[in-house]
Protein backbone atom coordinates (compact mmCIF):
# COMPACT_ATOMS: atom_id res chain seq x y z
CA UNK A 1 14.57 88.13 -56.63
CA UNK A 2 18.30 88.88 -55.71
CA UNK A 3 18.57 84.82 -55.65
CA UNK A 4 16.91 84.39 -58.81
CA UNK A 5 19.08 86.85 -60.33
CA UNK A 6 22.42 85.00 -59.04
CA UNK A 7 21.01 81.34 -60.61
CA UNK A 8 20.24 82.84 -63.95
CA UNK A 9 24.21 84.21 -64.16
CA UNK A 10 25.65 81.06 -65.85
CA UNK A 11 22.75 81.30 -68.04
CA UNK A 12 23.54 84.69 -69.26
CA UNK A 13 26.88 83.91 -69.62
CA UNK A 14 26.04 81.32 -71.93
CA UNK A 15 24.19 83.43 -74.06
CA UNK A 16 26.55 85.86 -74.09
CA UNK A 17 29.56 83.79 -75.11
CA UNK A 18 26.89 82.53 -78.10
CA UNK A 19 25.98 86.43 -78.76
CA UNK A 20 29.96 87.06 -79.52
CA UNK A 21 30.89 84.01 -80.76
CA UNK A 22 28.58 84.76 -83.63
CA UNK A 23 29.24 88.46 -84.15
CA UNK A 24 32.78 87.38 -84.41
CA UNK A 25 31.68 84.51 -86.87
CA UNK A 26 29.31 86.90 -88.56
CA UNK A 27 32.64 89.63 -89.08
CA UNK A 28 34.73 87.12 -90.90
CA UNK A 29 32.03 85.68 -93.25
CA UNK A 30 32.54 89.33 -94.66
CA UNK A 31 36.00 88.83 -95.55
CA UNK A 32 35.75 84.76 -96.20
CA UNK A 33 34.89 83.62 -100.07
CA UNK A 34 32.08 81.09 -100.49
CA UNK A 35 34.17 78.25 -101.04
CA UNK A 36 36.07 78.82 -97.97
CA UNK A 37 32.17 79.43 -95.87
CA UNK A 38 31.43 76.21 -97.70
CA UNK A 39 34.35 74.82 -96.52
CA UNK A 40 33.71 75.89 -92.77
CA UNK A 41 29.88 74.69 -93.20
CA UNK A 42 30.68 71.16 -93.77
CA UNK A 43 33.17 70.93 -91.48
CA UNK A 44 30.08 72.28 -88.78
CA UNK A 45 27.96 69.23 -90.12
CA UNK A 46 30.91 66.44 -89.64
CA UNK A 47 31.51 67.97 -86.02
CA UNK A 48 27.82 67.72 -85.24
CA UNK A 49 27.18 64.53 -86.99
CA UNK A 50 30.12 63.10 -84.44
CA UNK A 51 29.09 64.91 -81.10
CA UNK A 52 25.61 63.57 -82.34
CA UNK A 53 26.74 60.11 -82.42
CA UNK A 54 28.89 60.40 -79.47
CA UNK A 55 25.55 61.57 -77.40
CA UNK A 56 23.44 59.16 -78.79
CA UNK A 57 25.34 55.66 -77.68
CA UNK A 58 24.91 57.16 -73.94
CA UNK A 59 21.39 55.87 -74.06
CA UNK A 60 20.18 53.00 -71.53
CA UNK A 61 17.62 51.25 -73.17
CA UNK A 62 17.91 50.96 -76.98
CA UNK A 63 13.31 50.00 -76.85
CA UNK A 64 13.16 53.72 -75.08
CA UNK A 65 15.45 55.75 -78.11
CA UNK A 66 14.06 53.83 -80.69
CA UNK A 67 10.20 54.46 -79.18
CA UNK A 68 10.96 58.28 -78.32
CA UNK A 69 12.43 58.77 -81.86
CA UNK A 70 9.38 57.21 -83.49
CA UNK A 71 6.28 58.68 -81.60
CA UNK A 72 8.04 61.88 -81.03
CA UNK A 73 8.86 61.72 -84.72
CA UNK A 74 4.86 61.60 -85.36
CA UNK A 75 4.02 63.74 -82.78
CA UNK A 76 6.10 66.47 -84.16
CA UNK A 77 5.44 66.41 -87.84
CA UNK A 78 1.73 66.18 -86.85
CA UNK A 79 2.28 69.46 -85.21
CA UNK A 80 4.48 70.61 -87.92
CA UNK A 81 7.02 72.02 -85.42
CA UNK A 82 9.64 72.32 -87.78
CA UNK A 83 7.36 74.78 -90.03
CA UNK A 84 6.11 76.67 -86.56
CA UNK A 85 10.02 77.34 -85.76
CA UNK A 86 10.60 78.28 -88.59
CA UNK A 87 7.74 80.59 -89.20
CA UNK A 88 9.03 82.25 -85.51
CA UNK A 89 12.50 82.81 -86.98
CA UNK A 90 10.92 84.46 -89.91
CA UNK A 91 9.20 86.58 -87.83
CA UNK A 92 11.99 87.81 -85.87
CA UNK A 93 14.19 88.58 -89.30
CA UNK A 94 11.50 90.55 -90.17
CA UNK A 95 11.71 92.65 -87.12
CA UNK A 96 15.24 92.70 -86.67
CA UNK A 97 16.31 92.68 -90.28
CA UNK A 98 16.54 95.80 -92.73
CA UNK A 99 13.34 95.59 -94.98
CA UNK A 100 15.64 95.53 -98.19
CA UNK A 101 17.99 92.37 -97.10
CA UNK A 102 15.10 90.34 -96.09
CA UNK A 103 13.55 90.92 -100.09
CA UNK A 104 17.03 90.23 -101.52
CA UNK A 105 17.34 87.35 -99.59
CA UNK A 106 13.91 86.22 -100.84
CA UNK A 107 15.41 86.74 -104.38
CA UNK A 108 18.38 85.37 -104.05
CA UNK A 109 17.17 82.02 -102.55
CA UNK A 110 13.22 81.73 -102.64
CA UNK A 111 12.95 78.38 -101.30
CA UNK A 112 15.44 78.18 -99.16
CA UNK A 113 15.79 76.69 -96.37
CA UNK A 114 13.52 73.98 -98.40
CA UNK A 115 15.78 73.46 -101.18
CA UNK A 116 19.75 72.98 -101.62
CA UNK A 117 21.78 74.65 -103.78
CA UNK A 118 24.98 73.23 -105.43
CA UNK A 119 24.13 70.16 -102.48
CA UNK A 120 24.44 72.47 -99.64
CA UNK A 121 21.61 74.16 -97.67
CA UNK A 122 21.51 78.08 -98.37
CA UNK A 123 21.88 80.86 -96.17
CA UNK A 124 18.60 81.68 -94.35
CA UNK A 125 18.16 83.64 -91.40
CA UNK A 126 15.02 81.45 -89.98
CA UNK A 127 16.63 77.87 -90.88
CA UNK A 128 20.36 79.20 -88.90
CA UNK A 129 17.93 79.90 -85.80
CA UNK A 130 16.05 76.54 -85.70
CA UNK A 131 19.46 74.65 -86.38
CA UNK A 132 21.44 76.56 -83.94
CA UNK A 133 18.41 76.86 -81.03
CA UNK A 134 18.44 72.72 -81.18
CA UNK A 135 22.18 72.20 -81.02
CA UNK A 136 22.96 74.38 -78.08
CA UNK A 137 19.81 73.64 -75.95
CA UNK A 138 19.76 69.52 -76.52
CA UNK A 139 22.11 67.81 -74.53
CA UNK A 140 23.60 66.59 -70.86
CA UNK A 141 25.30 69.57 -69.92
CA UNK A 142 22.63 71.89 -70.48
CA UNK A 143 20.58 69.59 -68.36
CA UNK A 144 22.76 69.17 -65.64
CA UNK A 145 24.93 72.06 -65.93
CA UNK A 146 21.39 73.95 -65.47
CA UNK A 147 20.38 71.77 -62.33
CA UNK A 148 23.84 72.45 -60.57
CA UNK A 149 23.50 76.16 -60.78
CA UNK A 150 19.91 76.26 -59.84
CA UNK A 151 20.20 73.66 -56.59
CA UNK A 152 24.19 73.77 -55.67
CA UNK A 153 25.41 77.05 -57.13
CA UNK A 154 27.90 75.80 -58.84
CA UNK A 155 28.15 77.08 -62.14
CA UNK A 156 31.21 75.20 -63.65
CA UNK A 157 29.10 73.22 -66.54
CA UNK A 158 27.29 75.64 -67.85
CA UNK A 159 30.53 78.21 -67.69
CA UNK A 160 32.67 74.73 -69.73
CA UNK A 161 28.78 74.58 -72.40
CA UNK A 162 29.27 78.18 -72.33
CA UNK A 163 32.95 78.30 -73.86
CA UNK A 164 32.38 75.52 -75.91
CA UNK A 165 29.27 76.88 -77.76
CA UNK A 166 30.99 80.39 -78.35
CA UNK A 167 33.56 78.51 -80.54
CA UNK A 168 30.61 76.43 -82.31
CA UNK A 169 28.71 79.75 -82.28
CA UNK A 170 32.11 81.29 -84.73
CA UNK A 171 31.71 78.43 -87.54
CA UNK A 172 27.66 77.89 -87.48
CA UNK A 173 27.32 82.37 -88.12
CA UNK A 174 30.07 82.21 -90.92
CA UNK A 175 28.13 79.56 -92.50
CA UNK A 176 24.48 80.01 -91.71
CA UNK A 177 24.58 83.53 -90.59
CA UNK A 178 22.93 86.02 -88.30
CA UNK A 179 20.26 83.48 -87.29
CA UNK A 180 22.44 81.85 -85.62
CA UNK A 181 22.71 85.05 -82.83
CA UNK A 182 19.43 85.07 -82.00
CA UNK A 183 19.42 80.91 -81.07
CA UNK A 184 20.07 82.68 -77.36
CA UNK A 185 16.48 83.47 -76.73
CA UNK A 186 15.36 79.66 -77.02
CA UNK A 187 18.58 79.14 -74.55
CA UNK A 188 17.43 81.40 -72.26
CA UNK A 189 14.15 80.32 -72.15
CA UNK A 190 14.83 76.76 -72.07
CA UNK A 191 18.04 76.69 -69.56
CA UNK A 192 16.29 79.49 -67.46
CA UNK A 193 13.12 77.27 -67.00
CA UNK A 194 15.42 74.77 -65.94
CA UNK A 195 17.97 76.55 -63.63
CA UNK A 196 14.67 78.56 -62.12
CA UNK A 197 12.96 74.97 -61.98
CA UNK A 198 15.90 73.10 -60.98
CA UNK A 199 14.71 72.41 -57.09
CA UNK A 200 10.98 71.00 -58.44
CA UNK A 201 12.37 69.53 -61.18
CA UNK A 202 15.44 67.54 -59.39
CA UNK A 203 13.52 64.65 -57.71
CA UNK A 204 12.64 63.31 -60.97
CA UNK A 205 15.56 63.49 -62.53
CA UNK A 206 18.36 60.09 -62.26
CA UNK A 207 21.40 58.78 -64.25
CA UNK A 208 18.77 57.22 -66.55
CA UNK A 209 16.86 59.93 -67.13
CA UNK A 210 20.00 62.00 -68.30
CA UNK A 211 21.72 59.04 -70.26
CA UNK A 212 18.27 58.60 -72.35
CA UNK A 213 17.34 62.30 -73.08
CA UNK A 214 21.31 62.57 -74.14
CA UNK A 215 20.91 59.72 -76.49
CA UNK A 216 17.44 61.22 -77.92
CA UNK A 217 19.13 64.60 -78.05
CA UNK A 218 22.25 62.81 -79.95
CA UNK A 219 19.84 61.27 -82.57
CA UNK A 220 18.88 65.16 -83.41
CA UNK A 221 22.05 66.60 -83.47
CA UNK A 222 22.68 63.65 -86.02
CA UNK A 223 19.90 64.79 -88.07
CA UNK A 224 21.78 68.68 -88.08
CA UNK A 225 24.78 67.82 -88.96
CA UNK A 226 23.25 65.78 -92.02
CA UNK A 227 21.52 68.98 -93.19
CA UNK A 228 24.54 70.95 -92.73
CA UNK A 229 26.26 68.45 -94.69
CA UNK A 230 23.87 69.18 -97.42
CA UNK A 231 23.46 65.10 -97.47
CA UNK A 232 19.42 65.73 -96.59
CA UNK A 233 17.05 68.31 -95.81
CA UNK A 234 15.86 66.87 -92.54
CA UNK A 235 13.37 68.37 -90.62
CA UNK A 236 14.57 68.06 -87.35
CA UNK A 237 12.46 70.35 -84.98
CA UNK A 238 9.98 68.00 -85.75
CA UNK A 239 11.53 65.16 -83.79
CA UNK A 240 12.17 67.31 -80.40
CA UNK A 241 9.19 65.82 -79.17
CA UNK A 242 12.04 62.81 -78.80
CA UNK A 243 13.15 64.34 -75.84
CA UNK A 244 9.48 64.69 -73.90
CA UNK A 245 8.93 60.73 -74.59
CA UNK A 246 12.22 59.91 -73.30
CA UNK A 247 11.37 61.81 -69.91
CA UNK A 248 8.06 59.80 -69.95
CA UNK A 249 9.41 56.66 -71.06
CA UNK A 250 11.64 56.71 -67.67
CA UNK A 251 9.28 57.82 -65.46
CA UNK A 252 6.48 55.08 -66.21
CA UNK A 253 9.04 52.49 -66.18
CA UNK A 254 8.72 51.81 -62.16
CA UNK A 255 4.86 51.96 -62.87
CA UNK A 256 5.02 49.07 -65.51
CA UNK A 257 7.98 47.01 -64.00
CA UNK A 258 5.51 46.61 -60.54
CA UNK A 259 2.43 45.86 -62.93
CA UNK A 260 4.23 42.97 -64.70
């Protein structure tokens, strides 16, 4: 237990760094006018439209992006997991958030996150949770960074992620709000599994495994900095299934390679 305890510190450092980074983020919006959050919002979407395309052109094999982006783009509006994340951060407002701000926010801005407003997305508690859960869980160093704690102890990439995402945390709460905070239960599940997993998990896992799921994870981080933009409303949970194709596509490639 002791062991497991020592893994998971990186992790809760992460989501602890998140946790202020957004209650400082969250403390300013107070004081900041809406053109300035506006402001501050589209400069969120150009940053994550380039870190997107920066992540994206560390892909391998262009057949294997393309492919994961287009099944898992199927899979996951079959499923509707966009709407099912959604609903989830819906339900946690309503748990978490006073009875009275949740209805005012439901006057204010019925269909948000749905619709745009003066071409930017709205404010919405449920939308600032799906955005922000994707950003900080897709990605290399929350792969590897996870994999080094679990197997060598070293905790250096997820401390760097960790820093990093506490300053992205500050701009994505000023403009999308208090959602944003509770984006550190789908890290901890998600980099947990992994650090906790790391040891099964590790054999598996090569350069090309990593440089593909970082180009499928780019592609989505794309598609959030376009809805932060306001260029869009994208539905980009539903294309996370991206990721799970990319892991197969790699694995079955030794398989078909000796068949042909």
């Amino acid at each position: 237990m002791f062991k497991s305890g020592l893994k998971m510190i990186a992790v809760f450092v992460n989501c602890a760094t998140i946790l202020a980074g957004s209650i400082i983020g969250l403390l300013f919006a107070k004081k900041i006018p809406q053109k300035v959050t506006d402001s501050i919002q589209l400069a969120c979407g150009l940053v994550s439209f380039i870190m997107g395309v920066q992540m994206s052109f560390k892909y391998q094999n262009v057949v294997f992006l393309a492919l994961a982006l287009i099944l898992g783009g199927i899979v996951g509006t079959l499923l509707d997991i966009d709407g099912k994340i959604l609903a989830f951060g819906k339900f946690l407002e309503r748990i978490f958030m006073k009875k009275e701000d949740v209805e005012a926010r439901g006057r204010l801005s019925p269909s948000a996150p749905e619709s745009f407003s003066s071409g930017r997305p709205q404010k919405n508690f449920a939308y600032a949770f799906l955005n922000a859960s994707v950003l900080f869980c897709v990605g290399a160093m929350a792969i590897v960074g996870s994999f080094k704690a679990g197997i060598e102890h070293d905790y250096s990439i997820i401390f760097l992620k960790s820093i990093l995402d506490g300053f992205i945390s500050i701009g994505f709460a000023v403009a999308m709000g208090v959602g944003t905070a509770f984006s550190i239960i789908a890290i901890f599940l998600y980099q947990g599994a992994l650090t906790l997993l790391s040891v099964l998990i590790a054999p598996y896992v090569s350069e090309e495994m990593i440089a593909e799921l970082t180009g499928s994870g780019g592609a989505l981080i794309i598609l959030i900095g376009i809805n932060l933009m306001g260029l869009k409303k994208l539905k980009t949970a539903n294309y996370l299934p991206a990721v799970l194709f990319s892991v197969i596509f790699v694995l079955c490639e030794p398989l078909v390679t000796r068949m042909l």
